[in-house]
PDB file of N, CA and C in Angstrom:
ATOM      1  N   UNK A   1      17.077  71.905 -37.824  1.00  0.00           N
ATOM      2  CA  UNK A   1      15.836  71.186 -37.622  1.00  0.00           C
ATOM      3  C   UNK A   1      15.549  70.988 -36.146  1.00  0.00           C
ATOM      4  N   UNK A   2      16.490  70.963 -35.256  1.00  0.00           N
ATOM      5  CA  UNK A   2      16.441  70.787 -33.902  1.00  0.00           C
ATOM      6  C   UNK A   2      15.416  71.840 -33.560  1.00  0.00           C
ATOM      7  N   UNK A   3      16.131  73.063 -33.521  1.00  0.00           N
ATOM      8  CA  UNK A   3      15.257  74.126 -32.968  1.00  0.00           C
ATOM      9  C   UNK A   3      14.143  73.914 -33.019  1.00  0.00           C
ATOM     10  N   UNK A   4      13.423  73.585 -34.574  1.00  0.00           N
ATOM     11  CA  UNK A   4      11.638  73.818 -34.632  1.00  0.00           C
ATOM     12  C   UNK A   4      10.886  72.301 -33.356  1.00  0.00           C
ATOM     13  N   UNK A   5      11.845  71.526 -33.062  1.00  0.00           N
ATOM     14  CA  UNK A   5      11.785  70.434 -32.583  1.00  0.00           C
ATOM     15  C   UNK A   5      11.278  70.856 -30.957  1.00  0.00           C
ATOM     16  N   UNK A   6      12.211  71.669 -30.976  1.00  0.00           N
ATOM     17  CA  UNK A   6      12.518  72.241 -29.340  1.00  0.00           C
ATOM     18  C   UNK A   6      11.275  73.414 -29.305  1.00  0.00           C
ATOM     19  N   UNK A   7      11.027  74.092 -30.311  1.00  0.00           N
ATOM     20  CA  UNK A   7       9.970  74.762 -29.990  1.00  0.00           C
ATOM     21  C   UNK A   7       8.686  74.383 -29.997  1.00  0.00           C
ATOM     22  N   UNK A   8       8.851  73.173 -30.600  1.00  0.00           N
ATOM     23  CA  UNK A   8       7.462  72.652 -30.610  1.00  0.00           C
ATOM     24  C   UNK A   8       6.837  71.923 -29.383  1.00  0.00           C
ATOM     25  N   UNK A   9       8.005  71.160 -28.982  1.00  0.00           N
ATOM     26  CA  UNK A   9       7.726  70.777 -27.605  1.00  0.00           C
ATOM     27  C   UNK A   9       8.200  71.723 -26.283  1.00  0.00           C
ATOM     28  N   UNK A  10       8.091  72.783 -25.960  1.00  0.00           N
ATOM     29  CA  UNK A  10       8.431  73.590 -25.470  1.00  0.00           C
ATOM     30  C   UNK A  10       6.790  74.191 -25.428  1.00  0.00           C
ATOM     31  N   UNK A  11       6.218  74.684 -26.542  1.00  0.00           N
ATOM     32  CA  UNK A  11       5.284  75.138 -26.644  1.00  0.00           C
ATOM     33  C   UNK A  11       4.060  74.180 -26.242  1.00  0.00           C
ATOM     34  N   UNK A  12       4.283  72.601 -26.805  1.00  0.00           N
ATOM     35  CA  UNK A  12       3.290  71.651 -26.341  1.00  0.00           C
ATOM     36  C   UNK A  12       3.375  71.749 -24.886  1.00  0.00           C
ATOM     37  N   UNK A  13       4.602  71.381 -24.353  1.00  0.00           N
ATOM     38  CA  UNK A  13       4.475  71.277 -22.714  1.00  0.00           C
ATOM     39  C   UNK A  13       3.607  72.668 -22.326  1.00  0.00           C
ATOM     40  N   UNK A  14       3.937  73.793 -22.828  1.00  0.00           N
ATOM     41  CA  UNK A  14       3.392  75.167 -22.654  1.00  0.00           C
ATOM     42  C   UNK A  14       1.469  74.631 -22.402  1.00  0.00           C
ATOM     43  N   UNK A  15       1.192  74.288 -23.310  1.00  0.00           N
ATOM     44  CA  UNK A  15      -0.214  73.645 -23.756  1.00  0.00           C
ATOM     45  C   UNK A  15      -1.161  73.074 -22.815  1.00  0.00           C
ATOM     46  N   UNK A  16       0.068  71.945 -22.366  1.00  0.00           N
ATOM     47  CA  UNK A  16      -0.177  70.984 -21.730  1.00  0.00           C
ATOM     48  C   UNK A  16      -0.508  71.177 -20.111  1.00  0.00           C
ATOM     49  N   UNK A  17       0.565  72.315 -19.511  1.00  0.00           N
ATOM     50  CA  UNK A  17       0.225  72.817 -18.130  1.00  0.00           C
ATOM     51  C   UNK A  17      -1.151  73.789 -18.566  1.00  0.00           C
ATOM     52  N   UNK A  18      -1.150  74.667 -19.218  1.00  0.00           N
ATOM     53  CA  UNK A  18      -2.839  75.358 -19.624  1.00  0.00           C
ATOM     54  C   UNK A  18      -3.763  74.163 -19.399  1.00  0.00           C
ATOM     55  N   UNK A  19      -3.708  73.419 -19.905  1.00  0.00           N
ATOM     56  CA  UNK A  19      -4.972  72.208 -20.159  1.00  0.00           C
ATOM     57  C   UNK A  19      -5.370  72.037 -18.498  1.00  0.00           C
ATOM     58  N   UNK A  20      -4.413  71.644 -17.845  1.00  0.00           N
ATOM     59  CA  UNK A  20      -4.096  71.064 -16.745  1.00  0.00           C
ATOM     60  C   UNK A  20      -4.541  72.790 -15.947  1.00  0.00           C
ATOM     61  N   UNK A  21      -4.077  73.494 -15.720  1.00  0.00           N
ATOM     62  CA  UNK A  21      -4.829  74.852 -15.278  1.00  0.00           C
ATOM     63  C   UNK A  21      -6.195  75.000 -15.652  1.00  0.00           C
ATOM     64  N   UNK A  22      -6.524  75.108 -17.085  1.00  0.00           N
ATOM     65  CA  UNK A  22      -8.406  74.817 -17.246  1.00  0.00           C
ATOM     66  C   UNK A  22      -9.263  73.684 -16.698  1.00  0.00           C
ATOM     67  N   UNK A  23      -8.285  72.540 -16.433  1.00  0.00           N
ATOM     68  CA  UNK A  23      -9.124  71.278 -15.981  1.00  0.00           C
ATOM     69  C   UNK A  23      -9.465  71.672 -14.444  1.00  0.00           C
ATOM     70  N   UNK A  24      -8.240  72.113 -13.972  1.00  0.00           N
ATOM     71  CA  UNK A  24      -9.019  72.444 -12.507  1.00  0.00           C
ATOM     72  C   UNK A  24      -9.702  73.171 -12.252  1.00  0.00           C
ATOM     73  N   UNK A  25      -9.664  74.388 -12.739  1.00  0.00           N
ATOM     74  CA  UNK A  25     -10.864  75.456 -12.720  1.00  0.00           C
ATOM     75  C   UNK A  25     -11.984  75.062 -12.764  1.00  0.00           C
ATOM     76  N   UNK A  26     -11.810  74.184 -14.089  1.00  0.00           N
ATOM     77  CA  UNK A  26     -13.182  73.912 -14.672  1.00  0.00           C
ATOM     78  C   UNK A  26     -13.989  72.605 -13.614  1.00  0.00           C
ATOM     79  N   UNK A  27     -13.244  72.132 -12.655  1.00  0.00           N
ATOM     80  CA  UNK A  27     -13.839  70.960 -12.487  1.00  0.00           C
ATOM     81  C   UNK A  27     -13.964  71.661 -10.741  1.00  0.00           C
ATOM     82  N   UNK A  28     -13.233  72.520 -10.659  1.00  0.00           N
ATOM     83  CA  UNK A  28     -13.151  73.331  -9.192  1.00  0.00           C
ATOM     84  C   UNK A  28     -14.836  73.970  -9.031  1.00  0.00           C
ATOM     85  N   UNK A  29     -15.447  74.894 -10.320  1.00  0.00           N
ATOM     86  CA  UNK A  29     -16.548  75.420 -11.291  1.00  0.00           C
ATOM     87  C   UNK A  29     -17.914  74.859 -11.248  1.00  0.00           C
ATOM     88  N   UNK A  30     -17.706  73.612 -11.126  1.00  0.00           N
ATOM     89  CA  UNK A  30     -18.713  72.830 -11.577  1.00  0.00           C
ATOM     90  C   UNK A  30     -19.738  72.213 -10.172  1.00  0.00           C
ATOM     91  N   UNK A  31     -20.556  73.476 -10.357  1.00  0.00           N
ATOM     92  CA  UNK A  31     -21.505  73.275  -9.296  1.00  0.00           C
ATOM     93  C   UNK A  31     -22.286  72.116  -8.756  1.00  0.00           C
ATOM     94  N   UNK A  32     -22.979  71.360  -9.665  1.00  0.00           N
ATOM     95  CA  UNK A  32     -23.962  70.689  -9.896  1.00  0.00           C
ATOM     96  C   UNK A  32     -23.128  68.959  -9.156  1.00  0.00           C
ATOM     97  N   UNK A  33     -22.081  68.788  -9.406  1.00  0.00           N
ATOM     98  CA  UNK A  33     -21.375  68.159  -8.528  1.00  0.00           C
ATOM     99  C   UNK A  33     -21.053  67.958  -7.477  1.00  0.00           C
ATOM    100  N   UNK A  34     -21.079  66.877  -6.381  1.00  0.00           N
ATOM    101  CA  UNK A  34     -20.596  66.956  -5.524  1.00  0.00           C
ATOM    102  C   UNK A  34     -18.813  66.626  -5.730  1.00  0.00           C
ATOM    103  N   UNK A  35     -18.832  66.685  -3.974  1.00  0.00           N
ATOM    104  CA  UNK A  35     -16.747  66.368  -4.235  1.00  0.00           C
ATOM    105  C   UNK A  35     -15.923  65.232  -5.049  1.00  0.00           C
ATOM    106  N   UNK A  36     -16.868  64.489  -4.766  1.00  0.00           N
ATOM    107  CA  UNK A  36     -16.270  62.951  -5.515  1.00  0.00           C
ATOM    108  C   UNK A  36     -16.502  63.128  -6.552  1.00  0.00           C
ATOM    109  N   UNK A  37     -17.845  63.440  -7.435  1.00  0.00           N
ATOM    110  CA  UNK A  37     -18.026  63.189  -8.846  1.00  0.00           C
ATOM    111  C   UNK A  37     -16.991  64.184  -9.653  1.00  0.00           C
ATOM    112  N   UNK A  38     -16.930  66.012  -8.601  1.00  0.00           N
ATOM    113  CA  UNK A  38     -15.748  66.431  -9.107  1.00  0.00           C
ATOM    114  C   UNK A  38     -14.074  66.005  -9.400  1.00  0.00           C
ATOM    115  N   UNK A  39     -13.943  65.683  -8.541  1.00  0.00           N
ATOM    116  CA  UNK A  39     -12.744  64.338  -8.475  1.00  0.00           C
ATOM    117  C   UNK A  39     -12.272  63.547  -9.614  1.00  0.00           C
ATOM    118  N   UNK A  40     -13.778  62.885  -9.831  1.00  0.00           N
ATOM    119  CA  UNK A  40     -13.526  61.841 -10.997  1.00  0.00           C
ATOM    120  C   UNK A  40     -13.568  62.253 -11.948  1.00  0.00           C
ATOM    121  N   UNK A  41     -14.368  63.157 -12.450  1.00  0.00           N
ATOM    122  CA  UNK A  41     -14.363  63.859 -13.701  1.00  0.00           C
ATOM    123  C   UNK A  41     -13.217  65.113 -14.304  1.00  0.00           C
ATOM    124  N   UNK A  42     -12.162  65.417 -13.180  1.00  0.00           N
ATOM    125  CA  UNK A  42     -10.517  65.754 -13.271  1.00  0.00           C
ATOM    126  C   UNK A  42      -9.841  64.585 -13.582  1.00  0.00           C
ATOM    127  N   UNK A  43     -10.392  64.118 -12.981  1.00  0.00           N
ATOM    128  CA  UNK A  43      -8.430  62.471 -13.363  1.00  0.00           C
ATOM    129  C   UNK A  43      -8.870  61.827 -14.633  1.00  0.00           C
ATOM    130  N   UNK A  44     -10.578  61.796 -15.082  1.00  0.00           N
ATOM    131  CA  UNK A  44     -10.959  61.311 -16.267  1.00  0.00           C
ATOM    132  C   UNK A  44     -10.505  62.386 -17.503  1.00  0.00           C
ATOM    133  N   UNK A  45     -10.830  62.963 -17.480  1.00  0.00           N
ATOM    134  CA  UNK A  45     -10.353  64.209 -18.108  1.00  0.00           C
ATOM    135  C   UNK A  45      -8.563  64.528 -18.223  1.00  0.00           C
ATOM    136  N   UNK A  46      -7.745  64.183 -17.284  1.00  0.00           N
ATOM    137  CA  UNK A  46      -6.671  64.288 -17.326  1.00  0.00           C
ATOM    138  C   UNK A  46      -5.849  63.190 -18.177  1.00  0.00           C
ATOM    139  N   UNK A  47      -6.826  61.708 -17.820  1.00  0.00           N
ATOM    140  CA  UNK A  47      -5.860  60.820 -18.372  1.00  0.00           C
ATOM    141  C   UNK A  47      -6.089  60.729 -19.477  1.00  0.00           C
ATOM    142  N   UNK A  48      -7.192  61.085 -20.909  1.00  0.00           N
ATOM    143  CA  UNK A  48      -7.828  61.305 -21.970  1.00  0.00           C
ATOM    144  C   UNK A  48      -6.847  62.717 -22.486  1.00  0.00           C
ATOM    145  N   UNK A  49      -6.570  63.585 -21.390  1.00  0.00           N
ATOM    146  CA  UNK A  49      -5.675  65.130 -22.173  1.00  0.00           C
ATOM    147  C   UNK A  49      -4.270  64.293 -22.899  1.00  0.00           C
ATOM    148  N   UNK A  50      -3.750  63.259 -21.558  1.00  0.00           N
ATOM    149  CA  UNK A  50      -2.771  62.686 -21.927  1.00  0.00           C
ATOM    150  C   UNK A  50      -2.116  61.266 -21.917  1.00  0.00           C
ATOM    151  N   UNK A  51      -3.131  60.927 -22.879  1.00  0.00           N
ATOM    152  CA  UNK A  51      -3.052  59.531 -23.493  1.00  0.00           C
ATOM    153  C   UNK A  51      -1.955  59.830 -24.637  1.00  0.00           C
ATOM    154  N   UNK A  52      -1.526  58.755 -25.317  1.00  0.00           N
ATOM    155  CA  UNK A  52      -0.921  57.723 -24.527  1.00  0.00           C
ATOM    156  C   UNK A  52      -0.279  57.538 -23.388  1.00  0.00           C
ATOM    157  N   UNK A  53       0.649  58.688 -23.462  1.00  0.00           N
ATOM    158  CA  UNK A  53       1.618  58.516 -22.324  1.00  0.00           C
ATOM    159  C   UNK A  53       0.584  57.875 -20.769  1.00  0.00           C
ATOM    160  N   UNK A  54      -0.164  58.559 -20.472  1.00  0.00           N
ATOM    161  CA  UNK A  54      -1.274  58.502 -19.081  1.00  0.00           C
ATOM    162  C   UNK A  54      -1.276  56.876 -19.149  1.00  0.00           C
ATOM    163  N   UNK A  55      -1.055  55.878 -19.876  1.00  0.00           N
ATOM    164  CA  UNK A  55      -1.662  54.701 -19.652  1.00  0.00           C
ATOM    165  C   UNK A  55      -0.264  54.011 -19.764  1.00  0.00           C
ATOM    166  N   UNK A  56       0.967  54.516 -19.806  1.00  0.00           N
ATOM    167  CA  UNK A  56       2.158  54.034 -19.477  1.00  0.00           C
ATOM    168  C   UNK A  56       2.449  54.104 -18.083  1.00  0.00           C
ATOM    169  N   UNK A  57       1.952  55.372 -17.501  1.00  0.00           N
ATOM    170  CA  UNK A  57       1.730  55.893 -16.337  1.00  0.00           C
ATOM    171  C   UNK A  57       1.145  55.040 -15.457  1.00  0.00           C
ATOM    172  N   UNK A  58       0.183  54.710 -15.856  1.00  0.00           N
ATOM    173  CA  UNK A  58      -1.145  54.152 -15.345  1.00  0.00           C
ATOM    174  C   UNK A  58      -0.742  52.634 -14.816  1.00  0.00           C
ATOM    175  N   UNK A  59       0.273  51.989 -16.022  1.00  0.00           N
ATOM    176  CA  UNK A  59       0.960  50.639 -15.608  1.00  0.00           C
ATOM    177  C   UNK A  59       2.109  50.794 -15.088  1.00  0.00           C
ATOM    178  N   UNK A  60       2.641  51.874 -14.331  1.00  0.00           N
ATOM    179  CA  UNK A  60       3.378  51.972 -13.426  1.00  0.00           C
ATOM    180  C   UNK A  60       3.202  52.423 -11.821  1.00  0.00           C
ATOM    181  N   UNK A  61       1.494  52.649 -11.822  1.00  0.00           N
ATOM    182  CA  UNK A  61       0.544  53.074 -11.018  1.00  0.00           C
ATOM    183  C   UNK A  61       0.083  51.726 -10.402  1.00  0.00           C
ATOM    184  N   UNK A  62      -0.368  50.897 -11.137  1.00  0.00           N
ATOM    185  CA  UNK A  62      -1.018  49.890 -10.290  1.00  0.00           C
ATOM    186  C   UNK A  62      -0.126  48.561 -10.506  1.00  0.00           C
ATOM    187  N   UNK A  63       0.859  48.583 -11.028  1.00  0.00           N
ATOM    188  CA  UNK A  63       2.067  47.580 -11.405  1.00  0.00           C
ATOM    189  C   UNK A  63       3.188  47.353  -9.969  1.00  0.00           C
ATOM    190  N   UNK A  64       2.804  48.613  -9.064  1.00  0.00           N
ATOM    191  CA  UNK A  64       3.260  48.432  -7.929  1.00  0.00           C
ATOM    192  C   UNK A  64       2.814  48.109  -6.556  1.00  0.00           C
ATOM    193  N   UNK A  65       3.259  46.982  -5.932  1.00  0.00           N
ATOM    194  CA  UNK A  65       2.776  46.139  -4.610  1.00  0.00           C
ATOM    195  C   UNK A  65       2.726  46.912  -4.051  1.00  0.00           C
ATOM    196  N   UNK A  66       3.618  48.459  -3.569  1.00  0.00           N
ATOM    197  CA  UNK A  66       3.327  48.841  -1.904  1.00  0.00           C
ATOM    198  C   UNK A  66       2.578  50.013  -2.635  1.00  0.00           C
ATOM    199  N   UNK A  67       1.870  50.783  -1.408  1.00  0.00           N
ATOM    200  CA  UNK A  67       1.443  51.812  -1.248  1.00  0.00           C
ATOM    201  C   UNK A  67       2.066  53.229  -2.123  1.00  0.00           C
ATOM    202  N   UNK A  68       1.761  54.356  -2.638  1.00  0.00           N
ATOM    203  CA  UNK A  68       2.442  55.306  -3.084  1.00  0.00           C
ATOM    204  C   UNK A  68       1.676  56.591  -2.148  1.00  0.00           C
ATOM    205  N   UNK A  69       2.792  57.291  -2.293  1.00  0.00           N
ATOM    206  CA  UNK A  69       2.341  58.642  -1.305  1.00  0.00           C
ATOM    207  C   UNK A  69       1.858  59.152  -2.260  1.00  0.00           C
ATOM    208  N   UNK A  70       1.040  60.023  -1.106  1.00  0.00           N
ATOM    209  CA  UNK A  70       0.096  60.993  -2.211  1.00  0.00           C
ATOM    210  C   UNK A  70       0.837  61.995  -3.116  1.00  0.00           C
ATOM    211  N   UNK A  71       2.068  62.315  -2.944  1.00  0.00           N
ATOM    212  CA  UNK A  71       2.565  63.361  -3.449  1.00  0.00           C
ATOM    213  C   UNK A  71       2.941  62.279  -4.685  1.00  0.00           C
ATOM    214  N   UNK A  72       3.337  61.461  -4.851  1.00  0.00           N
ATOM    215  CA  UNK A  72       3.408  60.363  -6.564  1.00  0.00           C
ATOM    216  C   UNK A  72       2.724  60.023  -6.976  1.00  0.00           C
ATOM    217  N   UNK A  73       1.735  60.264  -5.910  1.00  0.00           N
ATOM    218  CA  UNK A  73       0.630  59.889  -6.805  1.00  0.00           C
ATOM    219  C   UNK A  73       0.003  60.903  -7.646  1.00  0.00           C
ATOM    220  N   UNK A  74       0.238  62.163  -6.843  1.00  0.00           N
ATOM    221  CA  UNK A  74      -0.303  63.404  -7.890  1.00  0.00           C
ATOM    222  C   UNK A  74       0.298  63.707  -9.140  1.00  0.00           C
ATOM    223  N   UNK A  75       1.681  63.602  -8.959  1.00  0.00           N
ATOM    224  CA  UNK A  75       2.835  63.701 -10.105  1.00  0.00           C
ATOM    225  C   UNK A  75       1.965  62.571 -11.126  1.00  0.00           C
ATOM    226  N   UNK A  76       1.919  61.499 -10.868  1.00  0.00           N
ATOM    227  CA  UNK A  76       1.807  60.529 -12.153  1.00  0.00           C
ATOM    228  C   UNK A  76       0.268  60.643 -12.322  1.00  0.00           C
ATOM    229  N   UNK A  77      -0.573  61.585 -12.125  1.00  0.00           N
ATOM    230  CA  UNK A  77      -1.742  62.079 -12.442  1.00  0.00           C
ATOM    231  C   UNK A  77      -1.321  63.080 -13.146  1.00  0.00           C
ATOM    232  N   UNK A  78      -0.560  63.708 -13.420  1.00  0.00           N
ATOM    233  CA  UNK A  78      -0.690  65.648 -13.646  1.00  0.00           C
ATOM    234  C   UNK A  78       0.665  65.184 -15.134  1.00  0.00           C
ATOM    235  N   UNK A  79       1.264  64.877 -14.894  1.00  0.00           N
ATOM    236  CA  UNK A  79       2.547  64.857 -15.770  1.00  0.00           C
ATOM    237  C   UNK A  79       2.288  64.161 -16.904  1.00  0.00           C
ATOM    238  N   UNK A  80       1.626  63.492 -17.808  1.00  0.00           N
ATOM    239  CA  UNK A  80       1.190  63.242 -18.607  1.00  0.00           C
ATOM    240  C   UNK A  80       0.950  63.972 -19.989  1.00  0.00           C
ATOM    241  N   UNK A  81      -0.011  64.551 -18.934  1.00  0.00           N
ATOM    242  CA  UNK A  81      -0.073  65.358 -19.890  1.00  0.00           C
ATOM    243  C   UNK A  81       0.393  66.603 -20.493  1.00  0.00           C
ATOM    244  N   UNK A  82       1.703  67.224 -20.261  1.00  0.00           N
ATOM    245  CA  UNK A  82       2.580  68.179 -20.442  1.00  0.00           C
ATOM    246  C   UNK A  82       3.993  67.122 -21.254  1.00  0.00           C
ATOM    247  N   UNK A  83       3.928  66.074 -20.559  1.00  0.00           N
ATOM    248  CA  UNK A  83       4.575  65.157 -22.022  1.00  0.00           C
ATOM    249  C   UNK A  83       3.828  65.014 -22.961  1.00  0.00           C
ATOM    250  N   UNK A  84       2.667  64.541 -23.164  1.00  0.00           N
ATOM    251  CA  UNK A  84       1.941  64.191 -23.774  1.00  0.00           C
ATOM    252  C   UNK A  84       2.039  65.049 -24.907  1.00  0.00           C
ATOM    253  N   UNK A  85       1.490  66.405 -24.588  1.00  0.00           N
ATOM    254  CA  UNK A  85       1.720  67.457 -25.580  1.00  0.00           C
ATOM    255  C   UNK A  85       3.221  68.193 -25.819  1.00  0.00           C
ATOM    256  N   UNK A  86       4.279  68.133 -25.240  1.00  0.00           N
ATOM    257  CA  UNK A  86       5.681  68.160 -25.439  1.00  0.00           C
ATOM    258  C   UNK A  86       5.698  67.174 -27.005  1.00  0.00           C
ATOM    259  N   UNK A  87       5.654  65.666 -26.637  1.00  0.00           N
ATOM    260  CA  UNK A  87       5.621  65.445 -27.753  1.00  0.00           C
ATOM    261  C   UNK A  87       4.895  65.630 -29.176  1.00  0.00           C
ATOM    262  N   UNK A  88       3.818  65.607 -28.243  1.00  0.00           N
ATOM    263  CA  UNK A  88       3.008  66.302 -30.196  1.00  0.00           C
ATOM    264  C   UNK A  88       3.460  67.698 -30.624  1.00  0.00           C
ATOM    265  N   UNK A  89       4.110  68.412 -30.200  1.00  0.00           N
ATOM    266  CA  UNK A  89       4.478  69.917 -30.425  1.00  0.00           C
ATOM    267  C   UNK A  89       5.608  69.402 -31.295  1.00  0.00           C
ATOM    268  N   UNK A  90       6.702  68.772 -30.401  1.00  0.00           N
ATOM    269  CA  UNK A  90       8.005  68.203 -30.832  1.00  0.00           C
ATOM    270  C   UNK A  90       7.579  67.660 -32.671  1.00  0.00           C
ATOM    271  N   UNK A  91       6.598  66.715 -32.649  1.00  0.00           N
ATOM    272  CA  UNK A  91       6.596  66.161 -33.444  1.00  0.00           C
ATOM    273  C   UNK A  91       5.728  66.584 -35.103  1.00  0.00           C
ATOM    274  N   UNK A  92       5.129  67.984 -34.383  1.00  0.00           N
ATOM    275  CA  UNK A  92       4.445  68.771 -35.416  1.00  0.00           C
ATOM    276  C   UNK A  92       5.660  70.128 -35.739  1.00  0.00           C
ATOM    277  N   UNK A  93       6.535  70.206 -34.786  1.00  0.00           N
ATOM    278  CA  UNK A  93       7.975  71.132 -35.209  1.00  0.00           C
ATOM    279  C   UNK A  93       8.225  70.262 -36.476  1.00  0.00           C
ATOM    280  N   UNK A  94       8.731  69.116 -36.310  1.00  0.00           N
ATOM    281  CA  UNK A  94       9.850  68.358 -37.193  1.00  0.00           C
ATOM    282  C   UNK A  94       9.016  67.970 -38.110  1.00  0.00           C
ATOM    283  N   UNK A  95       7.597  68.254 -38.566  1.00  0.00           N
ATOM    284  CA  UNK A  95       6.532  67.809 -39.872  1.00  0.00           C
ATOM    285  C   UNK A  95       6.666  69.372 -40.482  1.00  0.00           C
ATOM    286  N   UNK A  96       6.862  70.551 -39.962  1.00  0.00           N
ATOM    287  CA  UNK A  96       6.623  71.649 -40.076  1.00  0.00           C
ATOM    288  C   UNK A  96       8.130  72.278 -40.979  1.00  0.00           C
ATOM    289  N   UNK A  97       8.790  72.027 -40.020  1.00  0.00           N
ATOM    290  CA  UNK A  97      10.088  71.826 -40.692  1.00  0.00           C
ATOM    291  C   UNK A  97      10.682  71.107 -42.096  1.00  0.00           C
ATOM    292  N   UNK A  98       9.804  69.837 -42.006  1.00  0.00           N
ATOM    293  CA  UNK A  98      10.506  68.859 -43.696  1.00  0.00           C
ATOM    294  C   UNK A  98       9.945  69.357 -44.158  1.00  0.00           C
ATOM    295  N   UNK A  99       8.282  70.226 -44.239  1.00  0.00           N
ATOM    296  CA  UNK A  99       7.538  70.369 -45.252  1.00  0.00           C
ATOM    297  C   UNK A  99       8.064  71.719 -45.599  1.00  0.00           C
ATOM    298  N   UNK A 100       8.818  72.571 -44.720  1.00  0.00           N
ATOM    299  CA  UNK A 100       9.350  74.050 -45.674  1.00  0.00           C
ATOM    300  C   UNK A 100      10.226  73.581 -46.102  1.00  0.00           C
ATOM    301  N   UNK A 101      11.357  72.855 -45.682  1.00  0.00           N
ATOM    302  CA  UNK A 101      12.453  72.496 -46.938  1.00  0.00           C
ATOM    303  C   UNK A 101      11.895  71.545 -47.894  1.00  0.00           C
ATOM    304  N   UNK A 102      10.957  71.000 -48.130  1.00  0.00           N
ATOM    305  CA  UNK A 102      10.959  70.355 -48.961  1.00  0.00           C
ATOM    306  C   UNK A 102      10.143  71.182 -49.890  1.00  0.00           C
ATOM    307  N   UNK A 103       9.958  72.628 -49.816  1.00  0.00           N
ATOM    308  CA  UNK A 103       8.977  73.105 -50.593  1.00  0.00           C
ATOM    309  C   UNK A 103       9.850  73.776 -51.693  1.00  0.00           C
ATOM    310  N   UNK A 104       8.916  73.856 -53.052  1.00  0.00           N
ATOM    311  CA  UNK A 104      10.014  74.329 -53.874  1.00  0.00           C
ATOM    312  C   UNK A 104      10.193  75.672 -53.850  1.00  0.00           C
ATOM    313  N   UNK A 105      11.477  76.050 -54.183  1.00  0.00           N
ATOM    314  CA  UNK A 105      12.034  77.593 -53.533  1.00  0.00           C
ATOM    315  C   UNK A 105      11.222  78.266 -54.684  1.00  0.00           C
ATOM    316  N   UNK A 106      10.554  79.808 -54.244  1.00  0.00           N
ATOM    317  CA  UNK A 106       9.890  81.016 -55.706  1.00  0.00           C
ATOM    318  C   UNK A 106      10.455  82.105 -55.613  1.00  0.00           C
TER     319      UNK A 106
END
């Protein structure tokens, strides 16, 4: 049962950096925008790809008094969502899995 576990989140994280590759394109793309509105409409978009996790994130984002460098700050923007979907992969392996053994053998 492990395995389908591991492939599922293996494949979600897989998912999850794609998402995160189309979001920038797509928001890189988007003419009609200037820089800022492009901006906002990536990190909005990012933290919605990977909710829940993004809002665990999010209270470890502004839960802290000093300053964060930009480079943690990008990480706890971007990483979300490649957990995010790690786990739903993980967790559609191990639904995928009980439901063939539990099926009756023909």
């Amino acid at each position: 049962m492990s395995s389908a576990i591991t492939k599922g989140a293996l494949i979600g994280a897989a998912v999850g950096v794609v998402i995160i590759i189309v979001l920038t394109v797509a928001s890189q793309t988007l003419h009609a925008l200037d820089a800022g509105e492009r901006a906002e409409w990536f990190q909005t978009y990012l933290y919605f790809c990977g909710f829940p996790v993004s809002q665990l994130l999010e209270a470890v984002r502004f839960g802290r008094g000093t300053p964060m460098s930009s480079t943690f700050e990008i990480v706890l923007q971007l990483s979300p969502v490649p957990i995010n979907w790690s786990l739903i992969g993980g967790l559609t392996g191990a639904v995928g899995q009980w439901l063939v053994r539990r099926a009756p053998a023909s």
